[in-house]
PDB file of N, CA and C in Angstrom:
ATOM      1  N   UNK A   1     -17.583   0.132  -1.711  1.00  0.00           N
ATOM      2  CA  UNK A   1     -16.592  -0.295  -2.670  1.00  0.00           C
ATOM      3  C   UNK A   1     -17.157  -0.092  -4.069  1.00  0.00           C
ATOM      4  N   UNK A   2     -16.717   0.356  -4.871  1.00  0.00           N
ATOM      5  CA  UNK A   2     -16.810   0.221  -6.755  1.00  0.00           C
ATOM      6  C   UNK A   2     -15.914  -0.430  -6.995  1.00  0.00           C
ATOM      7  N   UNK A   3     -16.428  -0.350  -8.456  1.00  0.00           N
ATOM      8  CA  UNK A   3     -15.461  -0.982  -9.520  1.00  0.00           C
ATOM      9  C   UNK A   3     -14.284  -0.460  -9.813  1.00  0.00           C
ATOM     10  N   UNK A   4     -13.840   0.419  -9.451  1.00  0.00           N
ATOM     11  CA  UNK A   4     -12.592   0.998  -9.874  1.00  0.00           C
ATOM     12  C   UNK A   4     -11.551   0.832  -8.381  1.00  0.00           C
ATOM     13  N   UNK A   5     -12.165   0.359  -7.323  1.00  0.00           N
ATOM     14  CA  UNK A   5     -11.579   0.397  -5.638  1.00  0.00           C
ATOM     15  C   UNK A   5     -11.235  -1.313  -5.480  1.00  0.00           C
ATOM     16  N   UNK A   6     -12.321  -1.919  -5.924  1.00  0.00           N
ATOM     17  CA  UNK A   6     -12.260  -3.439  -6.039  1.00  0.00           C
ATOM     18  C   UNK A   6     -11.198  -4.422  -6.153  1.00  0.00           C
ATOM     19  N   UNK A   7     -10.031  -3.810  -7.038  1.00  0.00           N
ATOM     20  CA  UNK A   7      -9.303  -4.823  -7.082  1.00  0.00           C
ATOM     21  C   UNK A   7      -7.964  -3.990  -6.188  1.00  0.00           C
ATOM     22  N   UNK A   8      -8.106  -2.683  -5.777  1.00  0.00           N
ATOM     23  CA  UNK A   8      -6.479  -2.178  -4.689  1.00  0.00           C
ATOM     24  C   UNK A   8      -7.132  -3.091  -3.943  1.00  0.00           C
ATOM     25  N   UNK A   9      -8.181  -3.001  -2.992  1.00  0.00           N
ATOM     26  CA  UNK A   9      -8.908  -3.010  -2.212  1.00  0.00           C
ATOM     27  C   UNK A   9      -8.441  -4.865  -1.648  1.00  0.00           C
ATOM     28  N   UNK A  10      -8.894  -5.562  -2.930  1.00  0.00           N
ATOM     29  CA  UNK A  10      -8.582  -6.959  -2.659  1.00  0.00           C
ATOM     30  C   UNK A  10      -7.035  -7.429  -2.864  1.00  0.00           C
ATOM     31  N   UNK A  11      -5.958  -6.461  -3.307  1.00  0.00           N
ATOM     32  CA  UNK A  11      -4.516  -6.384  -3.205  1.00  0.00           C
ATOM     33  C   UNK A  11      -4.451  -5.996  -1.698  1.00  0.00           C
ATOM     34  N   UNK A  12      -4.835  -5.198  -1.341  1.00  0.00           N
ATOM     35  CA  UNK A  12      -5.085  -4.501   0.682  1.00  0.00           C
ATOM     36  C   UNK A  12      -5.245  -5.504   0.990  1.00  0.00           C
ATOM     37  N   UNK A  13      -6.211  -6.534   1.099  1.00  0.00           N
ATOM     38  CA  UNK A  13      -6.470  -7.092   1.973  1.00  0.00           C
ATOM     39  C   UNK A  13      -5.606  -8.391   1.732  1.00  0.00           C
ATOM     40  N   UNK A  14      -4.978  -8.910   0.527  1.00  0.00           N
ATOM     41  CA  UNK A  14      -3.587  -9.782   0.872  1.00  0.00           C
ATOM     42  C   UNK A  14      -2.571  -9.110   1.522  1.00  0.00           C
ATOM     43  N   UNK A  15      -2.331  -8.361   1.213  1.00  0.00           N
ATOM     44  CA  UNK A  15      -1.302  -7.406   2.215  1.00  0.00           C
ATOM     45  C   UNK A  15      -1.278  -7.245   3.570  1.00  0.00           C
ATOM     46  N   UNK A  16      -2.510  -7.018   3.984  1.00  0.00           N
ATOM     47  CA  UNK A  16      -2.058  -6.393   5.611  1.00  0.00           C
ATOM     48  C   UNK A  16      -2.280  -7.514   6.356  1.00  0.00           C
ATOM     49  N   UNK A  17      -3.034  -8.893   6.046  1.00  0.00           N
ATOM     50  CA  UNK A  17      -2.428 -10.044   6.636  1.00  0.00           C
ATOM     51  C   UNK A  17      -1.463 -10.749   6.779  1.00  0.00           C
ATOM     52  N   UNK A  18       0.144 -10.608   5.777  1.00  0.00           N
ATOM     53  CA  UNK A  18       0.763 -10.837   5.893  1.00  0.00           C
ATOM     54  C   UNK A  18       1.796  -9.784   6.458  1.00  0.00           C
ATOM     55  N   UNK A  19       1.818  -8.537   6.581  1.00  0.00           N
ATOM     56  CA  UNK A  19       2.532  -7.077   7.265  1.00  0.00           C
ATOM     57  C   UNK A  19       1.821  -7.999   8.796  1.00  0.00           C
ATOM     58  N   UNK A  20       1.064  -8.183   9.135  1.00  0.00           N
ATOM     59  CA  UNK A  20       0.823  -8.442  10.515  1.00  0.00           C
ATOM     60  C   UNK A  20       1.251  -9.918  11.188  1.00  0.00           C
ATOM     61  N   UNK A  21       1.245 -10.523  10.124  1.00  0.00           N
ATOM     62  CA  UNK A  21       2.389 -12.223  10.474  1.00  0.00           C
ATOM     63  C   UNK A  21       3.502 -11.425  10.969  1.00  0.00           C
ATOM     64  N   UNK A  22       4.241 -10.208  10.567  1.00  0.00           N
ATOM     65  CA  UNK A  22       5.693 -10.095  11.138  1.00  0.00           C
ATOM     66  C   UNK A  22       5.724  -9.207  11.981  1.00  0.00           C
ATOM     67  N   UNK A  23       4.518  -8.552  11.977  1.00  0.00           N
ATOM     68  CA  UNK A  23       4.354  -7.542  13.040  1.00  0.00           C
ATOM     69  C   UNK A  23       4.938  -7.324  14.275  1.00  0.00           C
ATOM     70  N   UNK A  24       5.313  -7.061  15.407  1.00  0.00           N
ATOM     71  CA  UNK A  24       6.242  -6.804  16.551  1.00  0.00           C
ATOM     72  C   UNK A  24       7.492  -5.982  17.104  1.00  0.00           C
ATOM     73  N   UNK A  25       7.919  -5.513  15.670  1.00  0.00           N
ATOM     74  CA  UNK A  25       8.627  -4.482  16.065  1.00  0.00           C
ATOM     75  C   UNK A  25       8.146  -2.906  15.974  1.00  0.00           C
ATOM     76  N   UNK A  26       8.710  -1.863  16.467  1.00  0.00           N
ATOM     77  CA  UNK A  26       8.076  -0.634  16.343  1.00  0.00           C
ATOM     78  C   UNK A  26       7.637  -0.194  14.357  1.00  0.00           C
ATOM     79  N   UNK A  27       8.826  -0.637  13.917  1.00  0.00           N
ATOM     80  CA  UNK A  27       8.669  -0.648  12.231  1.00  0.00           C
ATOM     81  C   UNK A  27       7.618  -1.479  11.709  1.00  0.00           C
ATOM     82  N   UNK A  28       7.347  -2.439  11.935  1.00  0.00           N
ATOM     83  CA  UNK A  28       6.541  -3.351  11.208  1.00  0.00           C
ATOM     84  C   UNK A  28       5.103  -3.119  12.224  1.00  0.00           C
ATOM     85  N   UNK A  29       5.037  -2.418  13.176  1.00  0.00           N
ATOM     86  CA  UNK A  29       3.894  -2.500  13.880  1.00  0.00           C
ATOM     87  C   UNK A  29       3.245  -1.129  12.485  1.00  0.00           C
ATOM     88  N   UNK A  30       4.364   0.219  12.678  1.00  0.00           N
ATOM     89  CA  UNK A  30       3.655   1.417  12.338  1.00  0.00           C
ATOM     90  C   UNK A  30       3.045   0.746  10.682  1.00  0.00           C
ATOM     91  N   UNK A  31       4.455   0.004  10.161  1.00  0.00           N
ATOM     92  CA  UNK A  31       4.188  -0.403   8.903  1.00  0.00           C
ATOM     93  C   UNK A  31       2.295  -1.162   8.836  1.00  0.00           C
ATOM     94  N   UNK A  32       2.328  -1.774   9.702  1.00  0.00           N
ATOM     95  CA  UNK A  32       0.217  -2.387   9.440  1.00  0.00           C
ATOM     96  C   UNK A  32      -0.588  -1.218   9.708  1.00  0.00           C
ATOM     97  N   UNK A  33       0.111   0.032  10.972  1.00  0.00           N
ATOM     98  CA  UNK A  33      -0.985   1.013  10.415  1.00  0.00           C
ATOM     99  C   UNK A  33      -1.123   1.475   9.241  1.00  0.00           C
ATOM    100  N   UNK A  34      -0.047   2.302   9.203  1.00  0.00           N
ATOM    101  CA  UNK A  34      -0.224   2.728   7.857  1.00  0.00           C
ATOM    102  C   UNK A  34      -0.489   2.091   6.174  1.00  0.00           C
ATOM    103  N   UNK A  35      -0.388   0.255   6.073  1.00  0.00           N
ATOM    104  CA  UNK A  35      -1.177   0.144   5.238  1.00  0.00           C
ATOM    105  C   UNK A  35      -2.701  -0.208   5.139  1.00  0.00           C
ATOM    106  N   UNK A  36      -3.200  -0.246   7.018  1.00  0.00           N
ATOM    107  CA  UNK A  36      -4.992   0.311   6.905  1.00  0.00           C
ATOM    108  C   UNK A  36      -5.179   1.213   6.434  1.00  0.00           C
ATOM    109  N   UNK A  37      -4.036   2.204   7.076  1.00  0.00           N
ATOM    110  CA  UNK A  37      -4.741   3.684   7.116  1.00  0.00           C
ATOM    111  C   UNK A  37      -4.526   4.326   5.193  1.00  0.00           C
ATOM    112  N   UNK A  38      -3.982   3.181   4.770  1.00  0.00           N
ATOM    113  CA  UNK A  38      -4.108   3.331   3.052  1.00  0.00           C
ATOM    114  C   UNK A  38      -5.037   2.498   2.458  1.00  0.00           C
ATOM    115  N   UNK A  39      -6.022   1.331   3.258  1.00  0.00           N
ATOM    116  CA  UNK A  39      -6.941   0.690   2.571  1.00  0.00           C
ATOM    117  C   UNK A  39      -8.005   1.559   3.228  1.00  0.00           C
ATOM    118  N   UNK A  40      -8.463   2.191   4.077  1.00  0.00           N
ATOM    119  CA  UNK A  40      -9.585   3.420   4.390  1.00  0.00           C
ATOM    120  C   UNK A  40      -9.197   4.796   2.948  1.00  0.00           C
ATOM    121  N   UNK A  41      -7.781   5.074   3.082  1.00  0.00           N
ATOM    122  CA  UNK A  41      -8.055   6.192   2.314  1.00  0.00           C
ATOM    123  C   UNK A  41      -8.515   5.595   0.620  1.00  0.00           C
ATOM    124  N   UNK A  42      -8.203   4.663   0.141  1.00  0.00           N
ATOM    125  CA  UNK A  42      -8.650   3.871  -1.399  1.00  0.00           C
ATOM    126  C   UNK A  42     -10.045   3.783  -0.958  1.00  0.00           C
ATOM    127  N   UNK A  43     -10.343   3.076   0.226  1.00  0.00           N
ATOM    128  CA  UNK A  43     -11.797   3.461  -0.076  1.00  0.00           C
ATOM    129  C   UNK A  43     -12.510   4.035  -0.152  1.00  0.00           C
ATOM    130  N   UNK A  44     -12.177   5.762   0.768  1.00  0.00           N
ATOM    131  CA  UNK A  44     -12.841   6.475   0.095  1.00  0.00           C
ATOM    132  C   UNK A  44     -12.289   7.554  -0.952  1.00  0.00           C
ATOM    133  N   UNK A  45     -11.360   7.194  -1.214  1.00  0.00           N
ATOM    134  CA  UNK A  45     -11.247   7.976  -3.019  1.00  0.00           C
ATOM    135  C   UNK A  45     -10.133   9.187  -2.780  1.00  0.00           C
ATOM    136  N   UNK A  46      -9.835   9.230  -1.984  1.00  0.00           N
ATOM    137  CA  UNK A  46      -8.985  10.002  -1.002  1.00  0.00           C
ATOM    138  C   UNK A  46      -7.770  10.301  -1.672  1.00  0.00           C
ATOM    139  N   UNK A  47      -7.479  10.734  -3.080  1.00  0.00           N
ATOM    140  CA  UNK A  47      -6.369  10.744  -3.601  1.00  0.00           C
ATOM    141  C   UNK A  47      -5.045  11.274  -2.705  1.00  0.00           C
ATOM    142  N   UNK A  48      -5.386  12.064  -1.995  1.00  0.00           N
ATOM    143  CA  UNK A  48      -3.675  12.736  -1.544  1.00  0.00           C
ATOM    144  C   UNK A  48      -3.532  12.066  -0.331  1.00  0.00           C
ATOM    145  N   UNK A  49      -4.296  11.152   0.539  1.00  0.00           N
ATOM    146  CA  UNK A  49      -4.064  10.083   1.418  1.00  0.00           C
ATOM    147  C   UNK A  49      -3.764   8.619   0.859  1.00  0.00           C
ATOM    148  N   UNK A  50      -3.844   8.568  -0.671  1.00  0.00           N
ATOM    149  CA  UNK A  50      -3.410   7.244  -1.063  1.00  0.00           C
ATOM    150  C   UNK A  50      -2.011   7.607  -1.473  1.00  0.00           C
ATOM    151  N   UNK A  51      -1.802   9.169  -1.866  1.00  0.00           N
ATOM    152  CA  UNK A  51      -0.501   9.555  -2.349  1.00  0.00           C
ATOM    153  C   UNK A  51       0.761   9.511  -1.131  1.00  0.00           C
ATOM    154  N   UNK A  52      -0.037  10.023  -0.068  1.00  0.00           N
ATOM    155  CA  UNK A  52       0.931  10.052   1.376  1.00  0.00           C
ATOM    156  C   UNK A  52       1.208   8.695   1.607  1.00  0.00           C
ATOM    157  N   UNK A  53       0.065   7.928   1.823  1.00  0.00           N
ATOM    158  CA  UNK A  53       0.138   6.505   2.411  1.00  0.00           C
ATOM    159  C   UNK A  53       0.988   5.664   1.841  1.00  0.00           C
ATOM    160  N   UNK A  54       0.988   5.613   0.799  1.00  0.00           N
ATOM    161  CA  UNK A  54       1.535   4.595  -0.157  1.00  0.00           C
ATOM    162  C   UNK A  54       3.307   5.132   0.233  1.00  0.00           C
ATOM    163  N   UNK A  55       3.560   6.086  -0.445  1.00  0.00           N
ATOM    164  CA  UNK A  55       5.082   6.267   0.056  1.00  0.00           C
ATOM    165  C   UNK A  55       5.711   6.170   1.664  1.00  0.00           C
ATOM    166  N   UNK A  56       4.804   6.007   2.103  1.00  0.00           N
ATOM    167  CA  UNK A  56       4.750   5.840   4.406  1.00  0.00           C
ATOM    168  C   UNK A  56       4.794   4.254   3.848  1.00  0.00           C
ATOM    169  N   UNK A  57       4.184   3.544   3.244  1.00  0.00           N
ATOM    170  CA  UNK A  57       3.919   1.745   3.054  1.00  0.00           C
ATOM    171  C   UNK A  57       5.219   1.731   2.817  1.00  0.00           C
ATOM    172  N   UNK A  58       5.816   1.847   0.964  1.00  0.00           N
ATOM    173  CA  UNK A  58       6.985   1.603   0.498  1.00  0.00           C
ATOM    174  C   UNK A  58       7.961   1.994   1.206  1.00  0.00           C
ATOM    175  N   UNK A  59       8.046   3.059   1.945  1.00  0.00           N
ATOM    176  CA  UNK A  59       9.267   3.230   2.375  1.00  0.00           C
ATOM    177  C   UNK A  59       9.363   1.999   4.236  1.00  0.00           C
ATOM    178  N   UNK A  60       8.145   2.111   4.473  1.00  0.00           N
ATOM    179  CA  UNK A  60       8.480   1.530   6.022  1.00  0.00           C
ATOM    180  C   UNK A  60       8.512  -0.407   4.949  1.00  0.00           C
ATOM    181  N   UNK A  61       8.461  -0.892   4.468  1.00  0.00           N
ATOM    182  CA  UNK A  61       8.500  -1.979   3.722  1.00  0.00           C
ATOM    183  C   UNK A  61       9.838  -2.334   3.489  1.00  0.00           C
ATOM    184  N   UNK A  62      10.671  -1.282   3.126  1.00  0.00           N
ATOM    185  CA  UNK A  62      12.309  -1.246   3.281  1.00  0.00           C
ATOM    186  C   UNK A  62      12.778  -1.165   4.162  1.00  0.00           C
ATOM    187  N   UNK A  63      11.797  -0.546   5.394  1.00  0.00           N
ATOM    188  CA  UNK A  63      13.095  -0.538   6.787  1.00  0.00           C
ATOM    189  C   UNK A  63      12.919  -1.714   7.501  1.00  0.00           C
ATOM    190  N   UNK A  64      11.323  -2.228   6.748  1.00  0.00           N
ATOM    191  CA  UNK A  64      11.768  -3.459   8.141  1.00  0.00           C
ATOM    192  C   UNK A  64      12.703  -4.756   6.839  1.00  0.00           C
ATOM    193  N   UNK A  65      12.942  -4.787   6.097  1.00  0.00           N
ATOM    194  CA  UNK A  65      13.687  -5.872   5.474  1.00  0.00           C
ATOM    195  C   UNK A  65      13.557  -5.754   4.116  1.00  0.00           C
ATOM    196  N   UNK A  66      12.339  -5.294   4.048  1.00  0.00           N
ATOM    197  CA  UNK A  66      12.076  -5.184   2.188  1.00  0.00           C
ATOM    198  C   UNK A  66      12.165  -6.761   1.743  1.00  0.00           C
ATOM    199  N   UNK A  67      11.166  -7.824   2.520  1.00  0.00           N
ATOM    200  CA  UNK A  67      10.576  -9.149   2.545  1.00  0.00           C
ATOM    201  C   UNK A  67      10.100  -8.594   0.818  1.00  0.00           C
ATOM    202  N   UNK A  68      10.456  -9.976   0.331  1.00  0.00           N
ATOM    203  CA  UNK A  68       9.883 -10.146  -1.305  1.00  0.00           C
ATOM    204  C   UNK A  68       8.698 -10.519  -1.481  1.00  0.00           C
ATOM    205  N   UNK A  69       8.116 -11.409  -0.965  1.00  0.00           N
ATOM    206  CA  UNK A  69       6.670 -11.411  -0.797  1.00  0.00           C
ATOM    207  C   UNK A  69       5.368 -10.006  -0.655  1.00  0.00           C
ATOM    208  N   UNK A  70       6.114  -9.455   0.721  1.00  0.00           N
ATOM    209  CA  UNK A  70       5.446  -8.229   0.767  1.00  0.00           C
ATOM    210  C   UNK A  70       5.559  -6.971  -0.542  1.00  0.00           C
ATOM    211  N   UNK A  71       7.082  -7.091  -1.210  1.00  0.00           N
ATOM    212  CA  UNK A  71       7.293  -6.216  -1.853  1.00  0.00           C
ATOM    213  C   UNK A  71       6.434  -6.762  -3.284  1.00  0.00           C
ATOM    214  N   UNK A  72       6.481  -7.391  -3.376  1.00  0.00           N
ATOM    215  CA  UNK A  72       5.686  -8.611  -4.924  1.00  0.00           C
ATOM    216  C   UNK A  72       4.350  -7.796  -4.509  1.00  0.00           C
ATOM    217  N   UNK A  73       3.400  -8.195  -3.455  1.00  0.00           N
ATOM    218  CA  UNK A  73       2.533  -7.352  -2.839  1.00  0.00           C
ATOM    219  C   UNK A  73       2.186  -6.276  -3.444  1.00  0.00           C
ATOM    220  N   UNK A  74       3.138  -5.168  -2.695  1.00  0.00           N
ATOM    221  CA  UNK A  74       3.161  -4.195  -2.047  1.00  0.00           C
ATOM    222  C   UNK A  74       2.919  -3.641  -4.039  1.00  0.00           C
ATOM    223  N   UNK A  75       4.216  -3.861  -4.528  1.00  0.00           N
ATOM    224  CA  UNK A  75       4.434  -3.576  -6.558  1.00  0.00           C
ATOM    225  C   UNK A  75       3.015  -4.151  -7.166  1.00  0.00           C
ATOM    226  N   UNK A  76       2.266  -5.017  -6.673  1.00  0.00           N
ATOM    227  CA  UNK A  76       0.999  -5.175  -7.403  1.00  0.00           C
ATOM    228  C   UNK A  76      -0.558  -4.709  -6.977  1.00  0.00           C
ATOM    229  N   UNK A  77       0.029  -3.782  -5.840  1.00  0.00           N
ATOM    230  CA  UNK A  77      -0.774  -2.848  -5.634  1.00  0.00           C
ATOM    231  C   UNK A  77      -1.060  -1.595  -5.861  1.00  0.00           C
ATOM    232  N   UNK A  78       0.150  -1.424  -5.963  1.00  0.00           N
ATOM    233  CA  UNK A  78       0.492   0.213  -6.783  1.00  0.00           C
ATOM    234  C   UNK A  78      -0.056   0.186  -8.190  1.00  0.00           C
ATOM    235  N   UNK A  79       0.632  -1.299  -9.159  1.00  0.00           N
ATOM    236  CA  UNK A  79       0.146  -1.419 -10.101  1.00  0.00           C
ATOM    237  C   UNK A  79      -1.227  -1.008 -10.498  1.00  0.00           C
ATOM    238  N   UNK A  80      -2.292  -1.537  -9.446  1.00  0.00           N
ATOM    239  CA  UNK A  80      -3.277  -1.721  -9.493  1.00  0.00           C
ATOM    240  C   UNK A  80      -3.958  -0.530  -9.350  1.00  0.00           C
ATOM    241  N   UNK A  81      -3.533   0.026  -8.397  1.00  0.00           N
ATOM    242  CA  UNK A  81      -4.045   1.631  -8.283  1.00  0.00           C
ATOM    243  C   UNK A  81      -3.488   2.801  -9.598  1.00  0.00           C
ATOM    244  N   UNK A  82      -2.300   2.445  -9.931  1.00  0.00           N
ATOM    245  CA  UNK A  82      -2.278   3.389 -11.097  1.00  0.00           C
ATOM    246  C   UNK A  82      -3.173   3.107 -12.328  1.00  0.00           C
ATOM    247  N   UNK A  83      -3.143   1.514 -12.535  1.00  0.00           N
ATOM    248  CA  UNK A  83      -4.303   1.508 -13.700  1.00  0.00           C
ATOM    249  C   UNK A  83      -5.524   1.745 -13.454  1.00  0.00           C
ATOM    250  N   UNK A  84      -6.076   1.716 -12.105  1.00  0.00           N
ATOM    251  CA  UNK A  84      -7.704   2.006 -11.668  1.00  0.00           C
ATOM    252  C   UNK A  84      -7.508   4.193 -12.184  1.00  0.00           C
ATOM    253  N   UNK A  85      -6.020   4.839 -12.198  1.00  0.00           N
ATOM    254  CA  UNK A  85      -6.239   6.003 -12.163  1.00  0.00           C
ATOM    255  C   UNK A  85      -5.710   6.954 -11.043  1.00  0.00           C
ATOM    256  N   UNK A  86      -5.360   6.112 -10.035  1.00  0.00           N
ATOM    257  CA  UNK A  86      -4.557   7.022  -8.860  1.00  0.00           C
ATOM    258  C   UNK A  86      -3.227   7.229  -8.969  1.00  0.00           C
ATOM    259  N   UNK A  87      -2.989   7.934  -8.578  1.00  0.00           N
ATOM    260  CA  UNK A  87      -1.448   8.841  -8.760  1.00  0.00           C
ATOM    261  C   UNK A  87      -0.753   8.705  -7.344  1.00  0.00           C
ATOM    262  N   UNK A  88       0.505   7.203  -7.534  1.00  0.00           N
ATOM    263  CA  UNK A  88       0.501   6.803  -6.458  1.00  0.00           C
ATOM    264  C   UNK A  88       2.117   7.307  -5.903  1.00  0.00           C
ATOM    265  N   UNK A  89       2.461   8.536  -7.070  1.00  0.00           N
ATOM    266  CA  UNK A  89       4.178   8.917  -6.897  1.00  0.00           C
ATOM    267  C   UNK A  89       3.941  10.323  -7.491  1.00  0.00           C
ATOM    268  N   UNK A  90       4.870  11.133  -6.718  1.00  0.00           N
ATOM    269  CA  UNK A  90       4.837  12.401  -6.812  1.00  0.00           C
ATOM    270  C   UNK A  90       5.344  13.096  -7.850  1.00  0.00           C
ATOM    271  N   UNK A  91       5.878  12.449  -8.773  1.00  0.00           N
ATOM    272  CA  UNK A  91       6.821  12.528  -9.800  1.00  0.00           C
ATOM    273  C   UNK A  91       6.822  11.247 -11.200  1.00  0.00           C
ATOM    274  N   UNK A  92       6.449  11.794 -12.119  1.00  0.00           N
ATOM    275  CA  UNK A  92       6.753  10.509 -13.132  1.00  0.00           C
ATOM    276  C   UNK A  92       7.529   9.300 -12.845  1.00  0.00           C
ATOM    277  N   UNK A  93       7.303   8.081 -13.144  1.00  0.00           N
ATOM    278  CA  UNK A  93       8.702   7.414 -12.801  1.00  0.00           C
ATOM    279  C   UNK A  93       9.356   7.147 -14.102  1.00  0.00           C
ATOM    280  N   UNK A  94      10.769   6.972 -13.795  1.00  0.00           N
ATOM    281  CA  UNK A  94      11.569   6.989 -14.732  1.00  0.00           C
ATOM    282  C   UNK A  94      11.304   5.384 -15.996  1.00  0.00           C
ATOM    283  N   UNK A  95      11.331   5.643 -17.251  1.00  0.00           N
ATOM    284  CA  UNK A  95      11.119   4.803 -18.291  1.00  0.00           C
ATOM    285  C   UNK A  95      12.356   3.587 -18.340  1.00  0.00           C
TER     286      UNK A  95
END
């Protein structure tokens, strides 16, 4: 872990304990892989696996309910990764 991984890293790990409280359906099961398989790629620096992952998170985050908690989450993790410097959308977002 560095200083620049440190704080997605500790946003990850509020996250995928609560993705796994609801865990049980086929959506919310794939949904906890794929936000490990986005706290492995942040850790290792993995830009175009945090770029894939993250849009596989947000979007499976909406199919299972788009829970506000998770999404509060989910928005202060992204946060967090764009100010550490990762490029977490394929496209500018709109102002």
């Amino acid at each position: 872990m560095s200083e620049r991984t440190a704080p997605s890293l500790a946003k990850l790990d509020d996250l995928i304990p609560r993705l796994k409280s609801a865990a049980g359906t086929p959506d919310a099961d794939r949904l906890v892989e794929e936000t490990e398989a986005l706290r492995r790629a942040v850790a290792t620096f993995h830009m175009e696996a945090i770029r894939f992952r993250i849009h596989a998170v947000d979007r499976l985050i909406k199919a299972t309910g788009d829970d506000a908690l998770s999404r509060q989450l989910f928005d202060e993790l992204r946060s967090t990764l764009e100010a550490a410097g990762f490029h977490t959308r394929s496209h500018a977002a709109p102002n």
